[in-house]
N, C-alpha and C. Protein backbone atom coordinates (compact mmCIF):
# COMPACT_ATOMS: atom_id res chain seq x y z
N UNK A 1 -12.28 55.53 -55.69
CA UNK A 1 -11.65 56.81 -55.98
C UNK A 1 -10.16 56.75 -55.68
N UNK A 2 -9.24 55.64 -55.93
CA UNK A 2 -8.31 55.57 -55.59
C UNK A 2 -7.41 55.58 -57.06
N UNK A 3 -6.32 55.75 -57.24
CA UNK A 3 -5.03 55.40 -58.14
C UNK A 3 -4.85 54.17 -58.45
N UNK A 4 -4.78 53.58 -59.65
CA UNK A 4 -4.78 52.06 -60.17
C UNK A 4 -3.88 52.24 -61.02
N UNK A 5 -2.99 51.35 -61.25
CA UNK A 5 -1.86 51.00 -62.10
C UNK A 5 -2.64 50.72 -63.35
N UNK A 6 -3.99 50.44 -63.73
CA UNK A 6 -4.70 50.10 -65.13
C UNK A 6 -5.22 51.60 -65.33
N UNK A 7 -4.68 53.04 -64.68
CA UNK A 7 -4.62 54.05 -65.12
C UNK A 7 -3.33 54.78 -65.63
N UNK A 8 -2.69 53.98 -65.31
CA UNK A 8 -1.25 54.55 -66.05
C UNK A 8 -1.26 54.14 -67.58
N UNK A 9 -0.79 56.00 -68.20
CA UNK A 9 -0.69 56.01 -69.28
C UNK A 9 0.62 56.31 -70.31
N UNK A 10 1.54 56.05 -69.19
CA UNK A 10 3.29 55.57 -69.80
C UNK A 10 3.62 57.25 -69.95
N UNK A 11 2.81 58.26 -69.52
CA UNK A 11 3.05 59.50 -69.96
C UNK A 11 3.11 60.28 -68.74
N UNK A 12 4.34 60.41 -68.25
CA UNK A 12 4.46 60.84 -66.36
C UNK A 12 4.42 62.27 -66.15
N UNK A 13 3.95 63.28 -66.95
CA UNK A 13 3.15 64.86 -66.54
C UNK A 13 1.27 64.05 -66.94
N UNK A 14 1.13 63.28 -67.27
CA UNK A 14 -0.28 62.98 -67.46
C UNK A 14 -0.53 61.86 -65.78
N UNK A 15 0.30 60.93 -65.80
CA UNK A 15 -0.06 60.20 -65.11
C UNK A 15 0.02 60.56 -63.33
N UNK A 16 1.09 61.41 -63.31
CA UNK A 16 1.40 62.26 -62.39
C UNK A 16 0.19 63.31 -62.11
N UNK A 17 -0.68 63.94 -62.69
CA UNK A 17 -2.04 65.00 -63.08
C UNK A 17 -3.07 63.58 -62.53
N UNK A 18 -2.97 62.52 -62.75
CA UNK A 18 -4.29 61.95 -62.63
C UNK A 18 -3.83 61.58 -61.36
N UNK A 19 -2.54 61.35 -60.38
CA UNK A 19 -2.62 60.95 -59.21
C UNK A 19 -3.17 62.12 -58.64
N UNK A 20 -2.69 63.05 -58.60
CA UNK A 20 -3.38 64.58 -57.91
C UNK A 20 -4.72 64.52 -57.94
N UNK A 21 -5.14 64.45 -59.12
CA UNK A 21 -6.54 64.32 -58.98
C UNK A 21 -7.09 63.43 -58.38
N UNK A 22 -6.62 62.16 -58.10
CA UNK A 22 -7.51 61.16 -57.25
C UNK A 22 -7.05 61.51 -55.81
N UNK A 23 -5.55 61.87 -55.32
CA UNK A 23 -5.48 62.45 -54.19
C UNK A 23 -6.40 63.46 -53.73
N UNK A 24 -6.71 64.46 -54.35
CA UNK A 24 -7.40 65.54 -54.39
C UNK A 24 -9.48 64.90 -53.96
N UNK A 25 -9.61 63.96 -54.89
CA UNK A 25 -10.60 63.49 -54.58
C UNK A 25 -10.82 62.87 -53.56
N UNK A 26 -9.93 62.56 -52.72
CA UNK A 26 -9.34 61.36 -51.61
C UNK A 26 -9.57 61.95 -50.78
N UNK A 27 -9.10 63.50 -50.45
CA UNK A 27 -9.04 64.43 -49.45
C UNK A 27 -10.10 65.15 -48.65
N UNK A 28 -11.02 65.19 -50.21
CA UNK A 28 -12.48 66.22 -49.66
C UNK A 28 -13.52 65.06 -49.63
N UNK A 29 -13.17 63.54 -50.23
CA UNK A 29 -13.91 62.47 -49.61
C UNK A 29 -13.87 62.47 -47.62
N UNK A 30 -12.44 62.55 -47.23
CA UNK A 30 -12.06 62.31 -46.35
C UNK A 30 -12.52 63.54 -45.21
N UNK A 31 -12.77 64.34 -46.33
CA UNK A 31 -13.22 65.17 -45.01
C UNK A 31 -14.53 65.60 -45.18
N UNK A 32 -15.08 64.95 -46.11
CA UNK A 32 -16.93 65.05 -45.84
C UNK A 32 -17.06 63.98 -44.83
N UNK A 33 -16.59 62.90 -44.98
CA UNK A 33 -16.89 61.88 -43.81
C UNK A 33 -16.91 61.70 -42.58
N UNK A 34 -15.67 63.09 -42.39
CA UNK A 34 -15.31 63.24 -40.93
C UNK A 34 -15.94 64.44 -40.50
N UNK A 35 -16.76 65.07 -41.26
CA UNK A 35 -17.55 66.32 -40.67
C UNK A 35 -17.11 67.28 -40.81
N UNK A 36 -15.97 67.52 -41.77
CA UNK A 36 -14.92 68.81 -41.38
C UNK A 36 -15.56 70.10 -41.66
N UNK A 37 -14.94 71.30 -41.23
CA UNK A 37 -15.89 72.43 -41.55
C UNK A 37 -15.91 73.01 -42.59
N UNK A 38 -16.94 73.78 -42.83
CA UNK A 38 -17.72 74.22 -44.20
C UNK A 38 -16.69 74.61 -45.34
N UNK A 39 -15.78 75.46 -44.88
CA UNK A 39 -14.35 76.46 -45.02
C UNK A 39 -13.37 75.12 -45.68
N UNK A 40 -13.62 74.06 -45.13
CA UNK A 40 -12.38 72.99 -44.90
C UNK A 40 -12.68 72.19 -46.19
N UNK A 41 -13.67 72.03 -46.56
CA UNK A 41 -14.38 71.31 -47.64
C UNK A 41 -14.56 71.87 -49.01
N UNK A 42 -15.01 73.59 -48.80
CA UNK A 42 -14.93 74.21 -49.87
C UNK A 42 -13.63 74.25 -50.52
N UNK A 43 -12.93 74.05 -49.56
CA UNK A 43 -11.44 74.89 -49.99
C UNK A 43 -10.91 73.29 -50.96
N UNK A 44 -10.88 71.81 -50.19
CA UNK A 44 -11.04 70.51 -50.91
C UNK A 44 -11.29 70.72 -52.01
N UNK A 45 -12.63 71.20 -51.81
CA UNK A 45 -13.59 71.51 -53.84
C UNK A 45 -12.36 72.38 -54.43
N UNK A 46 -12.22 73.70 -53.92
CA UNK A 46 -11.30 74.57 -54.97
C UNK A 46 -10.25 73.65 -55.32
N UNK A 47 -9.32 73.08 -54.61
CA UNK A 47 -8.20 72.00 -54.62
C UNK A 47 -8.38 71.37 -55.97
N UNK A 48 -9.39 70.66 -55.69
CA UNK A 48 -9.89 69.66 -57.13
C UNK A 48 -10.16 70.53 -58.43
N UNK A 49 -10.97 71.52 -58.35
CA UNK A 49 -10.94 72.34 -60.15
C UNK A 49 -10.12 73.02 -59.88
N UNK A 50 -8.58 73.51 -59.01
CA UNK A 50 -7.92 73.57 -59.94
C UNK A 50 -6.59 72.65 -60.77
N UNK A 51 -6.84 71.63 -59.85
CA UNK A 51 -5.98 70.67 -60.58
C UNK A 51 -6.52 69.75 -61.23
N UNK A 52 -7.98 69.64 -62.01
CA UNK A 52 -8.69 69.34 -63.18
C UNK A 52 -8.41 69.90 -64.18
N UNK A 53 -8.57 71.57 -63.73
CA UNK A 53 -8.14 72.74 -65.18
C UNK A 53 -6.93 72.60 -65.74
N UNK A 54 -5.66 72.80 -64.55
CA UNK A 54 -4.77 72.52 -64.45
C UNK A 54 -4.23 71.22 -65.70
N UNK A 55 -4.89 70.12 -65.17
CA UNK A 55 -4.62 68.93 -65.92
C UNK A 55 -5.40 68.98 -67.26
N UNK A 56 -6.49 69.29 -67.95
CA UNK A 56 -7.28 69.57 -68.69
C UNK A 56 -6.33 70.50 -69.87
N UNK A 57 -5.98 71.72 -69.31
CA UNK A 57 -5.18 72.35 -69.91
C UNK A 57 -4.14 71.57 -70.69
N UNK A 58 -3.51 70.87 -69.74
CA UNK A 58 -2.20 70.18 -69.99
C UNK A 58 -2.48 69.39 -71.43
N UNK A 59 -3.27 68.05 -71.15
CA UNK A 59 -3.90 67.18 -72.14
C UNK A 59 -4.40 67.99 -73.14
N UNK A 60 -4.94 69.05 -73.39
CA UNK A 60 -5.63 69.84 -74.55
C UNK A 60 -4.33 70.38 -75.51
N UNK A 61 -3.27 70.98 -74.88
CA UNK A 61 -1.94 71.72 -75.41
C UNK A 61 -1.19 69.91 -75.96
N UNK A 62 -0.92 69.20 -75.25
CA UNK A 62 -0.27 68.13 -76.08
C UNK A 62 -1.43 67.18 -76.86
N UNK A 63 -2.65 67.61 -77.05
CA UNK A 63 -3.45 67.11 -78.23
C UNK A 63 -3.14 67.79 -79.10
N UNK A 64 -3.15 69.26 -78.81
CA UNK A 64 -3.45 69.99 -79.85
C UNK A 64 -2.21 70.48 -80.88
N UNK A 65 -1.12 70.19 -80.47
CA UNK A 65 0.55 69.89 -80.23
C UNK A 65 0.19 69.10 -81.74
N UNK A 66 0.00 67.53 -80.85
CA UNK A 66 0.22 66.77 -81.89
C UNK A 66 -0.47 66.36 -83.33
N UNK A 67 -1.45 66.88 -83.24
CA UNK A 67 -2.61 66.83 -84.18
C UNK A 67 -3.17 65.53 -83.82
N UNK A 68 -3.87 65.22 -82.77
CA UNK A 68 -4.61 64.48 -82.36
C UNK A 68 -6.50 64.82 -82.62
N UNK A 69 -6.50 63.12 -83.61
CA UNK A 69 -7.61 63.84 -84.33
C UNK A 69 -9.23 63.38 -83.14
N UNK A 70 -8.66 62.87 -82.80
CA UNK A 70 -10.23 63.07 -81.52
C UNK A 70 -10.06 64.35 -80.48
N UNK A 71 -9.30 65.00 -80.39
CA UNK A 71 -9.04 66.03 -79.52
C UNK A 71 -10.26 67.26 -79.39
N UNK A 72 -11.49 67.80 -80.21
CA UNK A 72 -12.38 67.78 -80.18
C UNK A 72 -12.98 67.68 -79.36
N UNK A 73 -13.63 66.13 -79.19
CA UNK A 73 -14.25 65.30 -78.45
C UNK A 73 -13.95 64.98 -76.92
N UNK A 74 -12.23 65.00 -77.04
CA UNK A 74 -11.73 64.60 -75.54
C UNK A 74 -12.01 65.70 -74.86
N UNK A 75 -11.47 66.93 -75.75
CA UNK A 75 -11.30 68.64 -75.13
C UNK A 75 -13.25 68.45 -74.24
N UNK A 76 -14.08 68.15 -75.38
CA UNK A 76 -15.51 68.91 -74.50
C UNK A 76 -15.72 67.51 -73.72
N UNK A 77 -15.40 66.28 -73.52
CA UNK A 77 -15.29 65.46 -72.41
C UNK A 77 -14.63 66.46 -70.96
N UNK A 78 -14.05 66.88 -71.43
CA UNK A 78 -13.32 67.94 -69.87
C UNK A 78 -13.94 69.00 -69.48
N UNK A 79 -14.63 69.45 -71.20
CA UNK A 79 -15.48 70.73 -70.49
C UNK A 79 -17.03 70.06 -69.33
N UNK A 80 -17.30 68.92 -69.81
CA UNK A 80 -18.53 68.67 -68.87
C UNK A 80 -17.94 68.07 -67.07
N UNK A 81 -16.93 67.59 -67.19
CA UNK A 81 -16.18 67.70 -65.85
C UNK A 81 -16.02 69.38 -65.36
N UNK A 82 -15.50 69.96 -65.61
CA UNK A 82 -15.00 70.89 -65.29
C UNK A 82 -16.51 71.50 -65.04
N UNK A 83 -17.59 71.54 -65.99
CA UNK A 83 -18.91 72.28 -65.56
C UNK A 83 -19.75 71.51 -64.32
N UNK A 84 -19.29 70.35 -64.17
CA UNK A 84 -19.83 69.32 -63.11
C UNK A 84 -19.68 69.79 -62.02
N UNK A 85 -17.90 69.80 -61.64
CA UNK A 85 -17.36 69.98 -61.02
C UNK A 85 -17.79 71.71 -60.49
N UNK A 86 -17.92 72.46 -61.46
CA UNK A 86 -17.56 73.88 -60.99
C UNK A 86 -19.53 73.76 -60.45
N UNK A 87 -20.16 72.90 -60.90
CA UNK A 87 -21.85 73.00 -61.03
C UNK A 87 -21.76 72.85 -58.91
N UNK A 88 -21.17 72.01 -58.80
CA UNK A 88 -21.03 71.43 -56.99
C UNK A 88 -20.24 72.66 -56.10
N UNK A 89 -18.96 73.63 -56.78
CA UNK A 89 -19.18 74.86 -56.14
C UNK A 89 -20.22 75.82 -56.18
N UNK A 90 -20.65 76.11 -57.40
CA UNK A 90 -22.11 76.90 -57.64
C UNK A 90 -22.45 76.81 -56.09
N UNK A 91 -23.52 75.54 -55.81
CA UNK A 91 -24.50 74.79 -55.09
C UNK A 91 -24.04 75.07 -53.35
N UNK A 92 -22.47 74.94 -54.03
CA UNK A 92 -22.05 75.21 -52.30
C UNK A 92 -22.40 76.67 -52.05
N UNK A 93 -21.88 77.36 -52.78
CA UNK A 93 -22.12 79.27 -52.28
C UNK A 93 -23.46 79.36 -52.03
N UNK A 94 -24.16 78.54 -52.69
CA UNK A 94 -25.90 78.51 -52.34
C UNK A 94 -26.47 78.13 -51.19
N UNK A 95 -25.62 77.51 -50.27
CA UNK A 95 -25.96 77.13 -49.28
C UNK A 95 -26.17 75.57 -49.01
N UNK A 96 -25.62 74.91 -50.19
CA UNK A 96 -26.29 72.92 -50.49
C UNK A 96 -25.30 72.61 -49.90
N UNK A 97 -25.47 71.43 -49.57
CA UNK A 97 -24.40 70.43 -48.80
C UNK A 97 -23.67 69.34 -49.77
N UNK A 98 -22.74 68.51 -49.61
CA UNK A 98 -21.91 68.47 -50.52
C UNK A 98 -22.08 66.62 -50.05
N UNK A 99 -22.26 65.96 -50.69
CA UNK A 99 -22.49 64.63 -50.72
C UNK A 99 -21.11 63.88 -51.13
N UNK A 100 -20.93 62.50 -50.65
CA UNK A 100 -19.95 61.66 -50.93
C UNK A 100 -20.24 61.07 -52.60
N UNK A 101 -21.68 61.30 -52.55
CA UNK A 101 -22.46 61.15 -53.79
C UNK A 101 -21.74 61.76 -55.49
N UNK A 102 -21.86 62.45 -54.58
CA UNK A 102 -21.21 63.89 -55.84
C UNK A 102 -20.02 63.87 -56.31
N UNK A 103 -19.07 63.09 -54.59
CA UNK A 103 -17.56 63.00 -55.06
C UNK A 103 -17.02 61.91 -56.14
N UNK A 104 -18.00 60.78 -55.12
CA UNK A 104 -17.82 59.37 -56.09
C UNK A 104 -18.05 59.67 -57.05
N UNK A 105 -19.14 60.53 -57.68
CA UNK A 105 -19.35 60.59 -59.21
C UNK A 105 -18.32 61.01 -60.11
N UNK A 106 -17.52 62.42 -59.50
CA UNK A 106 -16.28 62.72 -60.19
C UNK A 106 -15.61 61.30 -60.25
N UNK A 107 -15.57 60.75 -58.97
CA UNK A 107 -14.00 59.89 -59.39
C UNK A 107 -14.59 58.94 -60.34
N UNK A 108 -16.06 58.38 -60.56
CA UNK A 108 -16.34 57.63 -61.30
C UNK A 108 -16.41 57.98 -62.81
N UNK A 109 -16.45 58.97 -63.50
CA UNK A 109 -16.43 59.83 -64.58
C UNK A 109 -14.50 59.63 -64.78
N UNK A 110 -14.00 60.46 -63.47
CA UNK A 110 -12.47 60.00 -64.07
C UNK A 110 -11.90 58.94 -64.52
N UNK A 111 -12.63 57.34 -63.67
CA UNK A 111 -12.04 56.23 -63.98
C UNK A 111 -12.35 56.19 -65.60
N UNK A 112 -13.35 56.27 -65.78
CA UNK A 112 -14.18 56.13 -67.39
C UNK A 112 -13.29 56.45 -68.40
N UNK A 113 -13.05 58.07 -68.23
CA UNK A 113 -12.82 58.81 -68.97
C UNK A 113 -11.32 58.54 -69.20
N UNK A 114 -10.67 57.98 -68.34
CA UNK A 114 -9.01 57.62 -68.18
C UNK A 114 -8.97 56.48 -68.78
N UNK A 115 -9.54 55.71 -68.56
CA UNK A 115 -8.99 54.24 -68.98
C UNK A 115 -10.06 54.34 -70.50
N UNK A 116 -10.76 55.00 -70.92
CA UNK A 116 -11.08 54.78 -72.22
C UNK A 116 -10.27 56.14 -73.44
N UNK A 117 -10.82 57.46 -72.57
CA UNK A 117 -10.10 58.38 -73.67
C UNK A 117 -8.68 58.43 -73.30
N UNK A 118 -8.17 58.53 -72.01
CA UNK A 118 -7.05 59.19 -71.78
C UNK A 118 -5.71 58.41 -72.36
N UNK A 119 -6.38 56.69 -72.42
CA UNK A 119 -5.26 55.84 -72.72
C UNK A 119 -5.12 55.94 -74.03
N UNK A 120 -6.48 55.98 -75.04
CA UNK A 120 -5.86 56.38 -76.35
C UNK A 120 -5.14 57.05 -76.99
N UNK A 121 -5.67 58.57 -75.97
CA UNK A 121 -4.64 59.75 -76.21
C UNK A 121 -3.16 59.17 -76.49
N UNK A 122 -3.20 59.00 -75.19
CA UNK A 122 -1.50 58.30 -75.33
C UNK A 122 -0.64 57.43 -76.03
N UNK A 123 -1.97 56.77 -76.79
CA UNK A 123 -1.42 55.41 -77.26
C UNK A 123 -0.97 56.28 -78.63
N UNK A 124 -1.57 57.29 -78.84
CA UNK A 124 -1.04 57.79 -80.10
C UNK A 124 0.12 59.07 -79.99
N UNK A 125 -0.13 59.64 -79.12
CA UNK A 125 0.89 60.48 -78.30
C UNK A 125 2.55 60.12 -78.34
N UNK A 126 2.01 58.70 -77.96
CA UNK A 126 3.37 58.06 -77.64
C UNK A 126 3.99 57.25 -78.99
N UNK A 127 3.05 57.25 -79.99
CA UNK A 127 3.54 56.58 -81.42
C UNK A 127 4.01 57.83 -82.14
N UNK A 128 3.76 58.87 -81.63
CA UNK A 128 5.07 60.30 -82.35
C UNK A 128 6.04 60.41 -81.80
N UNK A 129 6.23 59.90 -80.54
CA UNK A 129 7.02 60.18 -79.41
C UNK A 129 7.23 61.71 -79.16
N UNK A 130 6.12 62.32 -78.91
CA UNK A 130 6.10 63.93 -78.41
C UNK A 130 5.62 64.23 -77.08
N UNK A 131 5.83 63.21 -76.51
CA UNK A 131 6.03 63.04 -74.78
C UNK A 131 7.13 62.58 -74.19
């Protein structure tokens, strides 16, 4: 769940959005491990959807900008993060406990989703030069 230079996508409001997000993931890793309190963790979770939406937003407006023709596809790739993600607050108000399980999975979905959709985005993004 860390930041890799084979996630940089030459596009620094995108690449800048995906460090947050792995920071973000870094944080409420860091403090499920250490026991932190209930309050301390939820608030981690809020941290993360909103700088998913946040970033989601972003990538959807410069798809949709450029006439990026998989944008579609990428857009509801974010909606099932974002329902993932918001599925693990649900669970918390319910009373569930929040697994390292759950976190790794976001960051493992992000690596995926970055180094396969996010780089294409760009690769065409950056052949209009409207970044």
């Amino acid at each position: 769940m860390r930041w890799r230079r084979q996630f940089e996508t030459g596009l620094e409001p995108i690449d800048q959005q995906h460090r947050e997000l792995f920071e973000a993931l870094a944080r409420l890793a860091a403090d499920l491990e250490a026991g932190a309190p209930r309050g301390q963790v939820d608030e981690g979770l809020a941290a993360l959807a909103r700088h998913l939406i946040k970033h989601c937003q972003t990538e959807e407006t410069l798809m949709k900008e450029a006439g990026f023709a998989d944008r579609i596809v990428h857009a509801n790739q974010h909606q099932d993060l974002v329902l993932q993600v918001r599925d693990l607050q649900h669970r918390r108000t319910k009373g569930q406990e929040l697994g390292l399980e759950a976190v790794a999975s976001v960051g493992e979905w992000l690596d995926h989703h970055i180094c396969e959709s996010d780089l294409a985005m760009a690769g065409y993004l950056k052949t209009l030069r409207t970044v």
